[in-house]
PDB file of N, CA and C in Angstrom:
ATOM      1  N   UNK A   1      32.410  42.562  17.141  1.00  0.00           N
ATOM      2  CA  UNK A   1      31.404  41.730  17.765  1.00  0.00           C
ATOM      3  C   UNK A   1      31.821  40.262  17.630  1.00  0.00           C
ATOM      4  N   UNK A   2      31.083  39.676  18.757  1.00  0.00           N
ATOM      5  CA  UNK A   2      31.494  37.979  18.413  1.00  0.00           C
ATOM      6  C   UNK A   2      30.899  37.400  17.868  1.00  0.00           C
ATOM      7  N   UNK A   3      31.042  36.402  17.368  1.00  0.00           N
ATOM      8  CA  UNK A   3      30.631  35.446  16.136  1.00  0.00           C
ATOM      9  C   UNK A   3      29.934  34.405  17.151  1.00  0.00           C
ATOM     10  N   UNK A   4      30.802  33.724  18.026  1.00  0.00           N
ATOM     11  CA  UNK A   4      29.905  33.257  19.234  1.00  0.00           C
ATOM     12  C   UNK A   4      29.560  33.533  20.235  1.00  0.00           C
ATOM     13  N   UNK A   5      28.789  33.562  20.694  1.00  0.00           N
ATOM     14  CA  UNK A   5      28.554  33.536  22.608  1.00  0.00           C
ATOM     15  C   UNK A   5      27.523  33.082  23.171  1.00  0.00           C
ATOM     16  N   UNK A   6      27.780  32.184  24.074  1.00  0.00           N
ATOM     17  CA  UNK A   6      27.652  31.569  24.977  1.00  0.00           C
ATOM     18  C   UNK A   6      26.950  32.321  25.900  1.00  0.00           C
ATOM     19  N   UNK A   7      25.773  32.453  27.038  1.00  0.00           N
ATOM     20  CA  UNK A   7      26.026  32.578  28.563  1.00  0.00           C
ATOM     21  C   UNK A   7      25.605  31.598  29.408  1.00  0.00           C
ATOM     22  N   UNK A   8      26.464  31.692  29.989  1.00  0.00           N
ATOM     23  CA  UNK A   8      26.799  30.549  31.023  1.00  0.00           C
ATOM     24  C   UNK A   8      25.612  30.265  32.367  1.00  0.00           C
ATOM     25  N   UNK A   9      25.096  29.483  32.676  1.00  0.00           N
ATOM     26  CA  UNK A   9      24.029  29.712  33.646  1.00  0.00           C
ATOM     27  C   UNK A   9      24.165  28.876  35.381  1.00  0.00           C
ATOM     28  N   UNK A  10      24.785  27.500  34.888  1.00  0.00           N
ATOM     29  CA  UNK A  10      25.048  27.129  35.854  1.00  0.00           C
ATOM     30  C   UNK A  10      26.157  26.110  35.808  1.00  0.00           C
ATOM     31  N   UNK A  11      26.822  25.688  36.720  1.00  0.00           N
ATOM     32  CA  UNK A  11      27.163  24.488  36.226  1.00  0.00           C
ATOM     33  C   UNK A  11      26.548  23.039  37.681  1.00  0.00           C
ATOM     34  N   UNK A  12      26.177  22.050  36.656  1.00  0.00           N
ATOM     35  CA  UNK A  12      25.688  20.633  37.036  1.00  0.00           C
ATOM     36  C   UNK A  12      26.354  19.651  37.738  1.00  0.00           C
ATOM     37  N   UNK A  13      26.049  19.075  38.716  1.00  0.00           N
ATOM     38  CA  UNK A  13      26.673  17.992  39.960  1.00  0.00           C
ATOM     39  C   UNK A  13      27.987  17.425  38.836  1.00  0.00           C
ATOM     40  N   UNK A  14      27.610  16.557  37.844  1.00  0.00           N
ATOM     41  CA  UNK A  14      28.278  16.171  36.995  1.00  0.00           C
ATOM     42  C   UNK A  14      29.702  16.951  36.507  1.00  0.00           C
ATOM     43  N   UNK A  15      29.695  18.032  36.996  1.00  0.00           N
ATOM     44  CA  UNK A  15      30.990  19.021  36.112  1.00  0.00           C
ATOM     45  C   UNK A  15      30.533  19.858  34.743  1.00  0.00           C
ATOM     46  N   UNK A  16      29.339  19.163  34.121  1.00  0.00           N
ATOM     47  CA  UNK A  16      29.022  20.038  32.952  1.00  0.00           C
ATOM     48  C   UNK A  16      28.331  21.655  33.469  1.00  0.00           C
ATOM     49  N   UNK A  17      28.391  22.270  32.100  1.00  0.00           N
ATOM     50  CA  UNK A  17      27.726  23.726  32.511  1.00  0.00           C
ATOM     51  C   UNK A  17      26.174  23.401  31.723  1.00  0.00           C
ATOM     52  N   UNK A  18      25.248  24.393  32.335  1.00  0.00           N
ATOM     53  CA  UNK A  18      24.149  24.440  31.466  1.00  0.00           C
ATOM     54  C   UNK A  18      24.808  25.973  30.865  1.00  0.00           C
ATOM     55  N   UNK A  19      24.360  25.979  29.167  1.00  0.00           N
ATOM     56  CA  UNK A  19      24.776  27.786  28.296  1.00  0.00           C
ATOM     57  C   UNK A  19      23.989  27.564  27.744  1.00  0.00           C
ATOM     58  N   UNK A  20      23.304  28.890  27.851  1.00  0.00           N
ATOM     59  CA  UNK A  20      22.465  29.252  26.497  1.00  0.00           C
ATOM     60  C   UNK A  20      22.707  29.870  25.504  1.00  0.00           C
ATOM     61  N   UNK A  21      22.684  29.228  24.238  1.00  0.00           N
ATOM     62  CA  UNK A  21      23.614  30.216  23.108  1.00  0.00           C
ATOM     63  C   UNK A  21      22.237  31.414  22.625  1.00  0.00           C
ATOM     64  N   UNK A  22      23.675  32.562  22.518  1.00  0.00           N
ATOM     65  CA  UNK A  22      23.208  33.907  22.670  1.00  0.00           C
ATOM     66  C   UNK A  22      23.705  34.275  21.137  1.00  0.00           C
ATOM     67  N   UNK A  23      23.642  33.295  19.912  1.00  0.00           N
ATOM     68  CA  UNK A  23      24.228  33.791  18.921  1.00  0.00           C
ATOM     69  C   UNK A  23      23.360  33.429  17.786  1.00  0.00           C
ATOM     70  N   UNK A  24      23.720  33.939  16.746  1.00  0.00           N
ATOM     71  CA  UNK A  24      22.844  34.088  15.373  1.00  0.00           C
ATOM     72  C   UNK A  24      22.730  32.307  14.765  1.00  0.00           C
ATOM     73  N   UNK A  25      23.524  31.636  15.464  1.00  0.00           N
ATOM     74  CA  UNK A  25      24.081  30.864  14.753  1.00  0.00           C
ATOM     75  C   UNK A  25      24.585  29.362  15.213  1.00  0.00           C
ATOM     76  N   UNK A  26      24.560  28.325  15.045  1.00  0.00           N
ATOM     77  CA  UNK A  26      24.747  26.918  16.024  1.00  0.00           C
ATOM     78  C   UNK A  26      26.133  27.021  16.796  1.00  0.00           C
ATOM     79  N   UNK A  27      26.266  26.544  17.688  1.00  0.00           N
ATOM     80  CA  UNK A  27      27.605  26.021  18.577  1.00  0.00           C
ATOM     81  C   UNK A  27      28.436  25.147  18.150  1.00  0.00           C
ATOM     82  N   UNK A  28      29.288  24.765  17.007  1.00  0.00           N
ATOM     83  CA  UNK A  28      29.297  23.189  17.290  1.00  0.00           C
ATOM     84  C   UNK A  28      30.509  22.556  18.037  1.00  0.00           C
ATOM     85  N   UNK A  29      30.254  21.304  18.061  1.00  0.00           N
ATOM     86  CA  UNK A  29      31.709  20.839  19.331  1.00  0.00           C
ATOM     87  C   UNK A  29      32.707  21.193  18.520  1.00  0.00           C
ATOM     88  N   UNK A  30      33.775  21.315  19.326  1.00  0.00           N
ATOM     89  CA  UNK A  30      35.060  21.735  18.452  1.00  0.00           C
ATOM     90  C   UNK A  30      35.255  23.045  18.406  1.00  0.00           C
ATOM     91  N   UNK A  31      34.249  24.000  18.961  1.00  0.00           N
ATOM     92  CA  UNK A  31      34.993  25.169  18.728  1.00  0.00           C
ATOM     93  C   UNK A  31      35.672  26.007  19.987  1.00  0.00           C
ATOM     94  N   UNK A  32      36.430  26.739  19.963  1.00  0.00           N
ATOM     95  CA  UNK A  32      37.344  27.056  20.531  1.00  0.00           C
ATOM     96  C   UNK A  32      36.603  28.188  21.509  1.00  0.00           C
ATOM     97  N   UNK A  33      36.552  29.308  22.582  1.00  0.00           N
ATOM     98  CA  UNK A  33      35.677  30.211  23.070  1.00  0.00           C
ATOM     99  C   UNK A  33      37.073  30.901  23.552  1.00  0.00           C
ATOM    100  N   UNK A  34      37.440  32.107  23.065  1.00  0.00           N
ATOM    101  CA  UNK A  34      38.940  32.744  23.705  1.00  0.00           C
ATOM    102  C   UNK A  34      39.039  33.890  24.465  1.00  0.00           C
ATOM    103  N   UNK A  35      37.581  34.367  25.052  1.00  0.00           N
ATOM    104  CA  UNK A  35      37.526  35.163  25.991  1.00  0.00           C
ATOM    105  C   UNK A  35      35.696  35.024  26.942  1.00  0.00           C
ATOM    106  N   UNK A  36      36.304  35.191  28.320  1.00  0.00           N
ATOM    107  CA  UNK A  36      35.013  35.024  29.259  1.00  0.00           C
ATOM    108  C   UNK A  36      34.775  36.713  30.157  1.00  0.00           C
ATOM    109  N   UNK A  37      33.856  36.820  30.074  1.00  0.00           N
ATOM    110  CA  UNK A  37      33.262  38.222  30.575  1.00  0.00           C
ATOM    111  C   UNK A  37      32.305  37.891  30.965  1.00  0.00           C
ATOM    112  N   UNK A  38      31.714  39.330  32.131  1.00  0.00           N
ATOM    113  CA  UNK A  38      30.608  39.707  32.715  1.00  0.00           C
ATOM    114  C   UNK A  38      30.157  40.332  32.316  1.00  0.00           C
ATOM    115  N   UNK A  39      28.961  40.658  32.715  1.00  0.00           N
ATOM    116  CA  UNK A  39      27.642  41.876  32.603  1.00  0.00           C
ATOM    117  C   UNK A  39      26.945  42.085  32.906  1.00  0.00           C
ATOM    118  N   UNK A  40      26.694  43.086  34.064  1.00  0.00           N
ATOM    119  CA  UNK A  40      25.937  43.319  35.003  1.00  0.00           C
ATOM    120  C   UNK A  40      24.484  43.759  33.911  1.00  0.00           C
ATOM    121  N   UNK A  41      23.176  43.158  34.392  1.00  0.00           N
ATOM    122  CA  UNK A  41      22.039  43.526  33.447  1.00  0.00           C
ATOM    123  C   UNK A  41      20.747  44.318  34.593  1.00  0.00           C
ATOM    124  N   UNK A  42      20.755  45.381  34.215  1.00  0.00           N
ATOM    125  CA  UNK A  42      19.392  45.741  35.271  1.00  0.00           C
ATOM    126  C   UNK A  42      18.813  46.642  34.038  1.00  0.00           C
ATOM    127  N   UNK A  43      17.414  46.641  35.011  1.00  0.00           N
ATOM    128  CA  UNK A  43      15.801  47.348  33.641  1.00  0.00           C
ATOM    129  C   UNK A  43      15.905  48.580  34.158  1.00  0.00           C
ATOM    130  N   UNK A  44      15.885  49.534  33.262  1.00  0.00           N
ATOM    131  CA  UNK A  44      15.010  51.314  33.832  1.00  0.00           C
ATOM    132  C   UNK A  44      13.788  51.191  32.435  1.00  0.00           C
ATOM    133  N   UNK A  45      12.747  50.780  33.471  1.00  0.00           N
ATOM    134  CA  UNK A  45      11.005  50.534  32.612  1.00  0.00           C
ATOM    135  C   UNK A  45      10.902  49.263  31.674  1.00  0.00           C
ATOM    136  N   UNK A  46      10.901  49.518  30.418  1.00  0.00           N
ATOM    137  CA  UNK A  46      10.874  48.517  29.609  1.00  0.00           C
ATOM    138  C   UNK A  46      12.294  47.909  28.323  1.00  0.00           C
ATOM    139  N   UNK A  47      13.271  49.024  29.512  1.00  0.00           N
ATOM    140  CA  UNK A  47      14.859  48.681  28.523  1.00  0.00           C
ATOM    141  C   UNK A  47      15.665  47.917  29.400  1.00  0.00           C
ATOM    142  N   UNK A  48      16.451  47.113  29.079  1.00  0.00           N
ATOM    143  CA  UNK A  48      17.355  46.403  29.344  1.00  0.00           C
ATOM    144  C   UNK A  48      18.890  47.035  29.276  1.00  0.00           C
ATOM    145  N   UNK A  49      19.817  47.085  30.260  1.00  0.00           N
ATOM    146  CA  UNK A  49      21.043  47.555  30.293  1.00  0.00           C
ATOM    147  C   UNK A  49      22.175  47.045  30.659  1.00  0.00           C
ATOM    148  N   UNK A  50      22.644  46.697  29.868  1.00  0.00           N
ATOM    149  CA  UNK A  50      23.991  45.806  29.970  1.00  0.00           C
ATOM    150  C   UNK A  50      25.284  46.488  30.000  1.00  0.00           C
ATOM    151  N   UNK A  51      25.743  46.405  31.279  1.00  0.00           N
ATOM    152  CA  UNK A  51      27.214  47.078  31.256  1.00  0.00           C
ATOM    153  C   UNK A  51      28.100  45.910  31.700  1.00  0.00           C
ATOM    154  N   UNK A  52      29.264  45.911  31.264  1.00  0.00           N
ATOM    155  CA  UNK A  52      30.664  44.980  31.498  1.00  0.00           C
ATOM    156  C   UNK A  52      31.111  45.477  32.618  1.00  0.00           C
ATOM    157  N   UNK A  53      31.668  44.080  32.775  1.00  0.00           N
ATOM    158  CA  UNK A  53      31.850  44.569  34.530  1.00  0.00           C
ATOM    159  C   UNK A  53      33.794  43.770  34.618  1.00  0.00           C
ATOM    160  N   UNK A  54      34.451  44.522  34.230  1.00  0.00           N
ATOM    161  CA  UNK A  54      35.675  44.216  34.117  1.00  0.00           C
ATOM    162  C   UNK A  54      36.486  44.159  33.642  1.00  0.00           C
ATOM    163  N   UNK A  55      37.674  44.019  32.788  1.00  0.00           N
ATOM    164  CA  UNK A  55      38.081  43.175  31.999  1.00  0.00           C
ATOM    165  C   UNK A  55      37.795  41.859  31.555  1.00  0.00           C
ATOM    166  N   UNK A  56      37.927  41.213  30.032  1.00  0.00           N
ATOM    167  CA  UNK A  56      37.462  40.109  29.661  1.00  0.00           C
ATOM    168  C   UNK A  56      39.001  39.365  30.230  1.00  0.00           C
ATOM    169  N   UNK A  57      37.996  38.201  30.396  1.00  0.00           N
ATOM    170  CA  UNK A  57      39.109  36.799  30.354  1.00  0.00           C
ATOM    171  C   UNK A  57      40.257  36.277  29.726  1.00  0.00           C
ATOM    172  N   UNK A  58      41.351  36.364  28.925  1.00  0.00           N
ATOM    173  CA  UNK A  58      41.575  34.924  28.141  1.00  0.00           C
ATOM    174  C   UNK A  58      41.675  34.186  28.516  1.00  0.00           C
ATOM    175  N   UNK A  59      40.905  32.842  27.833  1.00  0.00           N
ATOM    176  CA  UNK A  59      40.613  31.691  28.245  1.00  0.00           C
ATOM    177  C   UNK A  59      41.130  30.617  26.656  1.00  0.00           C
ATOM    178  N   UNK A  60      41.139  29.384  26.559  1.00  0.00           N
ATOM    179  CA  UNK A  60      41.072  28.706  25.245  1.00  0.00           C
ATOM    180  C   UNK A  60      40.592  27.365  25.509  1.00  0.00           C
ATOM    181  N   UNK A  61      39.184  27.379  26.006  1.00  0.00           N
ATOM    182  CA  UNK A  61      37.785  26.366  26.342  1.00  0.00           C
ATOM    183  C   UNK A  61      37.646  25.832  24.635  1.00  0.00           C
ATOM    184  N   UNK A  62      37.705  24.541  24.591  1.00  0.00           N
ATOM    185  CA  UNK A  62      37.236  23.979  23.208  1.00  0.00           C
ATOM    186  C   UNK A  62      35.881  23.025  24.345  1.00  0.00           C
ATOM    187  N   UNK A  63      35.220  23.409  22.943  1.00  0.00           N
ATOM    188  CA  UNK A  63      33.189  22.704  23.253  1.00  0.00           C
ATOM    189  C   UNK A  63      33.317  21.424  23.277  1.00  0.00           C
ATOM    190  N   UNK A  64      33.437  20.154  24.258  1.00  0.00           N
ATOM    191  CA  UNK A  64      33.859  18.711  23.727  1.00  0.00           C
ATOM    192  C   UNK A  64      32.421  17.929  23.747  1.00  0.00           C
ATOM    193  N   UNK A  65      31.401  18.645  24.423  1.00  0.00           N
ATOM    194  CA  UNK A  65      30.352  17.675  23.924  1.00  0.00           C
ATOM    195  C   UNK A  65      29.344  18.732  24.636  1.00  0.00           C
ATOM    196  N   UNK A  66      27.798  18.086  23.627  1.00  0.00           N
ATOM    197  CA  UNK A  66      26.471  19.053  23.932  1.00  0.00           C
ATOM    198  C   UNK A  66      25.494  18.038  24.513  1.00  0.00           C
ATOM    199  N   UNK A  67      24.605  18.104  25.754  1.00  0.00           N
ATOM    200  CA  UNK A  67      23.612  17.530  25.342  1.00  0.00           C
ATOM    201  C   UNK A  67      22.315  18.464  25.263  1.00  0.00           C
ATOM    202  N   UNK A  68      21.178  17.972  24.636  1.00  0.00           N
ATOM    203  CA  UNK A  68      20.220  18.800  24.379  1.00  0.00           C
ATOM    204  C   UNK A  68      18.883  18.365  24.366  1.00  0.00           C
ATOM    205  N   UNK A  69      18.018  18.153  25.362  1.00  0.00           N
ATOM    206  CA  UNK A  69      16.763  17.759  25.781  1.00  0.00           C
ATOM    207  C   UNK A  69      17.075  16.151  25.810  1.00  0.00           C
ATOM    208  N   UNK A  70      18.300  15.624  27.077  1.00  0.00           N
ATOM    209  CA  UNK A  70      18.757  14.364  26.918  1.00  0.00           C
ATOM    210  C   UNK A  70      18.928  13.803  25.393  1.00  0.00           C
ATOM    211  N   UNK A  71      19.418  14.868  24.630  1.00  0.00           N
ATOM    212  CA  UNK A  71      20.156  13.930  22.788  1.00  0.00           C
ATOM    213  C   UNK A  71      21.765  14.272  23.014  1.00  0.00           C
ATOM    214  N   UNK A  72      22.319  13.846  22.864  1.00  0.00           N
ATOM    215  CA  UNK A  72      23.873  14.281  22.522  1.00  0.00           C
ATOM    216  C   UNK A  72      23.318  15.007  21.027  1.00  0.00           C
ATOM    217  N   UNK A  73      24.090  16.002  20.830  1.00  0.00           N
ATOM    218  CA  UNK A  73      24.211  16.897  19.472  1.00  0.00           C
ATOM    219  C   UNK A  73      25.620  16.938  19.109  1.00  0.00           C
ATOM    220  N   UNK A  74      25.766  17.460  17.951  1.00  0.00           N
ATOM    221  CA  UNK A  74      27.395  18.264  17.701  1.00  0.00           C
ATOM    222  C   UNK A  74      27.063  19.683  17.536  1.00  0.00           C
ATOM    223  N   UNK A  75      25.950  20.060  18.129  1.00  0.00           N
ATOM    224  CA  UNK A  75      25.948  22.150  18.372  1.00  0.00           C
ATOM    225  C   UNK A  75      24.653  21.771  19.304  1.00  0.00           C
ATOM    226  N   UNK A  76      25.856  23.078  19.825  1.00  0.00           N
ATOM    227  CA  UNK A  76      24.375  24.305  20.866  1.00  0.00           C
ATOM    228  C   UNK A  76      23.715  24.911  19.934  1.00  0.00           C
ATOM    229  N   UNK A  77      21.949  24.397  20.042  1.00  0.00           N
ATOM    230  CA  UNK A  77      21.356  25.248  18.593  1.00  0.00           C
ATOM    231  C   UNK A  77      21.136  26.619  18.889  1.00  0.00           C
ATOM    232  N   UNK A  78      21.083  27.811  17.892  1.00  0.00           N
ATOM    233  CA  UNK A  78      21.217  28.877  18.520  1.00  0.00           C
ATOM    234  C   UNK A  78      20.129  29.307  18.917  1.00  0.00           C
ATOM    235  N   UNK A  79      19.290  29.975  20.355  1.00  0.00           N
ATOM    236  CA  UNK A  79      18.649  30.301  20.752  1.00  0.00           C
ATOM    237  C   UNK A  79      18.520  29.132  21.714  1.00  0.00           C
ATOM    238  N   UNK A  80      18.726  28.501  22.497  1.00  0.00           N
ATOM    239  CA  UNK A  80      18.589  27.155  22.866  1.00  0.00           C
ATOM    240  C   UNK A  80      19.330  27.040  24.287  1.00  0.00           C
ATOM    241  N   UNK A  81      19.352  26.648  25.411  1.00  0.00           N
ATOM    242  CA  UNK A  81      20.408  26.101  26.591  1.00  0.00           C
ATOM    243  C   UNK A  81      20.660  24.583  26.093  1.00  0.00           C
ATOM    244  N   UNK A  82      21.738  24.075  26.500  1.00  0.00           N
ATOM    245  CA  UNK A  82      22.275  22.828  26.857  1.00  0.00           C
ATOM    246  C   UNK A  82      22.848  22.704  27.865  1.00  0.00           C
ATOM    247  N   UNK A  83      23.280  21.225  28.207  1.00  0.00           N
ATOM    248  CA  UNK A  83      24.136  21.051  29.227  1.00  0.00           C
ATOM    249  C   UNK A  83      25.460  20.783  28.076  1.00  0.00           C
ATOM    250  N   UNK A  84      26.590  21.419  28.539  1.00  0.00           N
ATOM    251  CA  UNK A  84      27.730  21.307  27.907  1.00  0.00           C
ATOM    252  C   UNK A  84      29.282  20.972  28.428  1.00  0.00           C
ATOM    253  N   UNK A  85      30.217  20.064  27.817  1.00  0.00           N
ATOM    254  CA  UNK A  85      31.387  19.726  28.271  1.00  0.00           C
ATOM    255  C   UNK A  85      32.793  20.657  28.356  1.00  0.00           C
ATOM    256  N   UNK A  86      33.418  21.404  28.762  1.00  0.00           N
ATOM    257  CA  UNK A  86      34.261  22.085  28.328  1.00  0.00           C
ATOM    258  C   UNK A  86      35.869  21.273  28.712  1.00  0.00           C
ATOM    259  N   UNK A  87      36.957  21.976  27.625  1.00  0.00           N
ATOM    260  CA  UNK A  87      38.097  21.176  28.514  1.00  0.00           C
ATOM    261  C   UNK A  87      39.041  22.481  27.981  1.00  0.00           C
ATOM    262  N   UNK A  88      39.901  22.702  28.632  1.00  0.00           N
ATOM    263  CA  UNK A  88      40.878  23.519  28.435  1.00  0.00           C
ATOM    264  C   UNK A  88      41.027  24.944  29.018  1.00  0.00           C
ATOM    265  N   UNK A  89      42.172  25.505  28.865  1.00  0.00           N
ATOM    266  CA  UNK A  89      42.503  26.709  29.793  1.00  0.00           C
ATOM    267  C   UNK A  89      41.877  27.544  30.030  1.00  0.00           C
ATOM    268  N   UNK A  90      41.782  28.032  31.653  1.00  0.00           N
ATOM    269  CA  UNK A  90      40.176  28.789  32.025  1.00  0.00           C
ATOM    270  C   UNK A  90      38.913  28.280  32.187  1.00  0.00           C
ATOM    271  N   UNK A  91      38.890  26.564  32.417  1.00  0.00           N
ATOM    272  CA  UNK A  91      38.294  26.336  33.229  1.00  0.00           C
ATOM    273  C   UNK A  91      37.873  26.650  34.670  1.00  0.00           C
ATOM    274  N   UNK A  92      39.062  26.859  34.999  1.00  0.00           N
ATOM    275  CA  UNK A  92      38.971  27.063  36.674  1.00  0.00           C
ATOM    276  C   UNK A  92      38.463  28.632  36.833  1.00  0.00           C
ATOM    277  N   UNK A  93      38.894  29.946  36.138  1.00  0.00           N
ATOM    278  CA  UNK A  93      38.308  30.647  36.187  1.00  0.00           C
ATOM    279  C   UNK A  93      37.083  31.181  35.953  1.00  0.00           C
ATOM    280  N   UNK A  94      36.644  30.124  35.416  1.00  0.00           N
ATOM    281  CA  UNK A  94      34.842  30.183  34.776  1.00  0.00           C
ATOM    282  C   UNK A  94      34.807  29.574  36.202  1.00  0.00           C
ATOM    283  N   UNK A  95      35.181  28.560  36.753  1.00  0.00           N
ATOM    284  CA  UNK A  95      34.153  28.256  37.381  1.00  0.00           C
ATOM    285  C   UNK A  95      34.513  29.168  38.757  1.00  0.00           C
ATOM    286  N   UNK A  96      35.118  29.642  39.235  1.00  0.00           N
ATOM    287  CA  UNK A  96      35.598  30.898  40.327  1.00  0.00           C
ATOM    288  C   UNK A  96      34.443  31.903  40.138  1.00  0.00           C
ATOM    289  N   UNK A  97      34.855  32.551  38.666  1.00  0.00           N
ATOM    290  CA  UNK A  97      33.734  33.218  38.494  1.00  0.00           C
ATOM    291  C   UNK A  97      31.921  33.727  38.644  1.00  0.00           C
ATOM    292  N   UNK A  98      31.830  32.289  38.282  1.00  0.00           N
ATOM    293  CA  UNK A  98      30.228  31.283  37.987  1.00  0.00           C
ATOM    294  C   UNK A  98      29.940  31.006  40.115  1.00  0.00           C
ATOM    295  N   UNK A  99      30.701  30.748  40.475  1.00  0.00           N
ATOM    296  CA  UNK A  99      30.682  30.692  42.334  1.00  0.00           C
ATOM    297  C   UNK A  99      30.700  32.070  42.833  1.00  0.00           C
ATOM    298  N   UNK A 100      31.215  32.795  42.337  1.00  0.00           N
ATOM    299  CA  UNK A 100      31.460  34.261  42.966  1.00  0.00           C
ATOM    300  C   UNK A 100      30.015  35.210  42.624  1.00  0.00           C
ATOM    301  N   UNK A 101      29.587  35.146  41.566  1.00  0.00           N
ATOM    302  CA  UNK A 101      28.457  35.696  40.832  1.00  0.00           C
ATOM    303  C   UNK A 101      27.368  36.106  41.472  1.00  0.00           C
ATOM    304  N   UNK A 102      27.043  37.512  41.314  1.00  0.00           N
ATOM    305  CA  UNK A 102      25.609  38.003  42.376  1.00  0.00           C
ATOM    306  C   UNK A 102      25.125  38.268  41.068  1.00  0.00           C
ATOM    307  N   UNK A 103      23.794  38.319  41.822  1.00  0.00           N
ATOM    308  CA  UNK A 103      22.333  38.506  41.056  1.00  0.00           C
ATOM    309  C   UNK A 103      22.140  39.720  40.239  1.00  0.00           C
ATOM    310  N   UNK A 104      22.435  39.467  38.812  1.00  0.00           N
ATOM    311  CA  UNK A 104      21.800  40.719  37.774  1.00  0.00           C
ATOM    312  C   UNK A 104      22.967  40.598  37.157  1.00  0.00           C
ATOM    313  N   UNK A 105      24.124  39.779  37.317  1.00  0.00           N
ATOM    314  CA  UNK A 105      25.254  39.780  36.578  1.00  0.00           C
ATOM    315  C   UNK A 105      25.475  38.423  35.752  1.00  0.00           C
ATOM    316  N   UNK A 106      25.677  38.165  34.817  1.00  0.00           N
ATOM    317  CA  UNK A 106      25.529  37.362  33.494  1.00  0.00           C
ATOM    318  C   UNK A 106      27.208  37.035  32.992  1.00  0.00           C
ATOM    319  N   UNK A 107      27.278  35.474  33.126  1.00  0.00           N
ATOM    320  CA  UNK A 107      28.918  35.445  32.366  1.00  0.00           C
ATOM    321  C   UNK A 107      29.108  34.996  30.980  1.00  0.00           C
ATOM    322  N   UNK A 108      29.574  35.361  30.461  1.00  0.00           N
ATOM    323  CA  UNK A 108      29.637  34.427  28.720  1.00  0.00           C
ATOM    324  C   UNK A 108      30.880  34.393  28.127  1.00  0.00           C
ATOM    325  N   UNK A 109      30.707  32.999  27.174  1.00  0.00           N
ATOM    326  CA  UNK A 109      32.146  33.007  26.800  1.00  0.00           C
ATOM    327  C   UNK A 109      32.008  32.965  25.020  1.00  0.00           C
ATOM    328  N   UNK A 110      32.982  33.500  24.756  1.00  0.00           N
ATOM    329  CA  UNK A 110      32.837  34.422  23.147  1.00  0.00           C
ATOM    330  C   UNK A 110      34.097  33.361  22.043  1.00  0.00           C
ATOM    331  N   UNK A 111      33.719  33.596  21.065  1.00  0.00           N
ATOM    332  CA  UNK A 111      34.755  32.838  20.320  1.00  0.00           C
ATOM    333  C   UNK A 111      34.544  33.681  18.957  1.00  0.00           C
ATOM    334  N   UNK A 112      35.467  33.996  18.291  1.00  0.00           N
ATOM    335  CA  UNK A 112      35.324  34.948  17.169  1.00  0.00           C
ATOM    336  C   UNK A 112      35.594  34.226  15.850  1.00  0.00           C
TER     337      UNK A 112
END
């Protein structure tokens, strides 16, 4: 299991992404995210079902800045969206990805 993850929701005129961290635990800048995946999510009644829809990514996205209810932070708090900076390899495929994306499918990026 991952230690982080991210999902990704949109990304902003500006170039930043909005993510909501999906982890036990804070984001902080500086950390590294080394694989991006899908997951298709649909309900049967009151369960939720998440299946992967592919192979994962490698990617090596370091977090270069958070903001968070207009504050700059140094973490995505966990349970929380921000708007966030990314720089490094697999940018372009997040954002291919994040453009290509139909409805009920979810992208996130993981860092262990």
């Amino acid at each position: 299991m991952h230690r982080l993850k991210l999902m990704v929701d949109r990304e902003l005129p500006d170039g930043r992404l909005v993510v909501i961290n999906n982890s036990r635990e804070n984001a902080p800048v500086g950390v590294v995210f080394t694989s991006l995946f899908a997951e298709d999510v649909s309900r049967a009644g009151e369960e939720f079902i998440h299946e992967r829809v592919g192979p994962s990514t490698p990617i090596a996205l370091t977090l270069e800045s958070v903001e968070w209810f207009r504050r700059s932070l140094h973490v995505v708090p966990f349970g929380h969206s921000a708007a966030v900076q990314l720089s490094g390899e697999g940018l372009a495929a997040l954002r291919t990805q994040l453009a290509a994306r139909v409805d009920g499918r979810f992208l996130f990026l993981c860092a262990d």
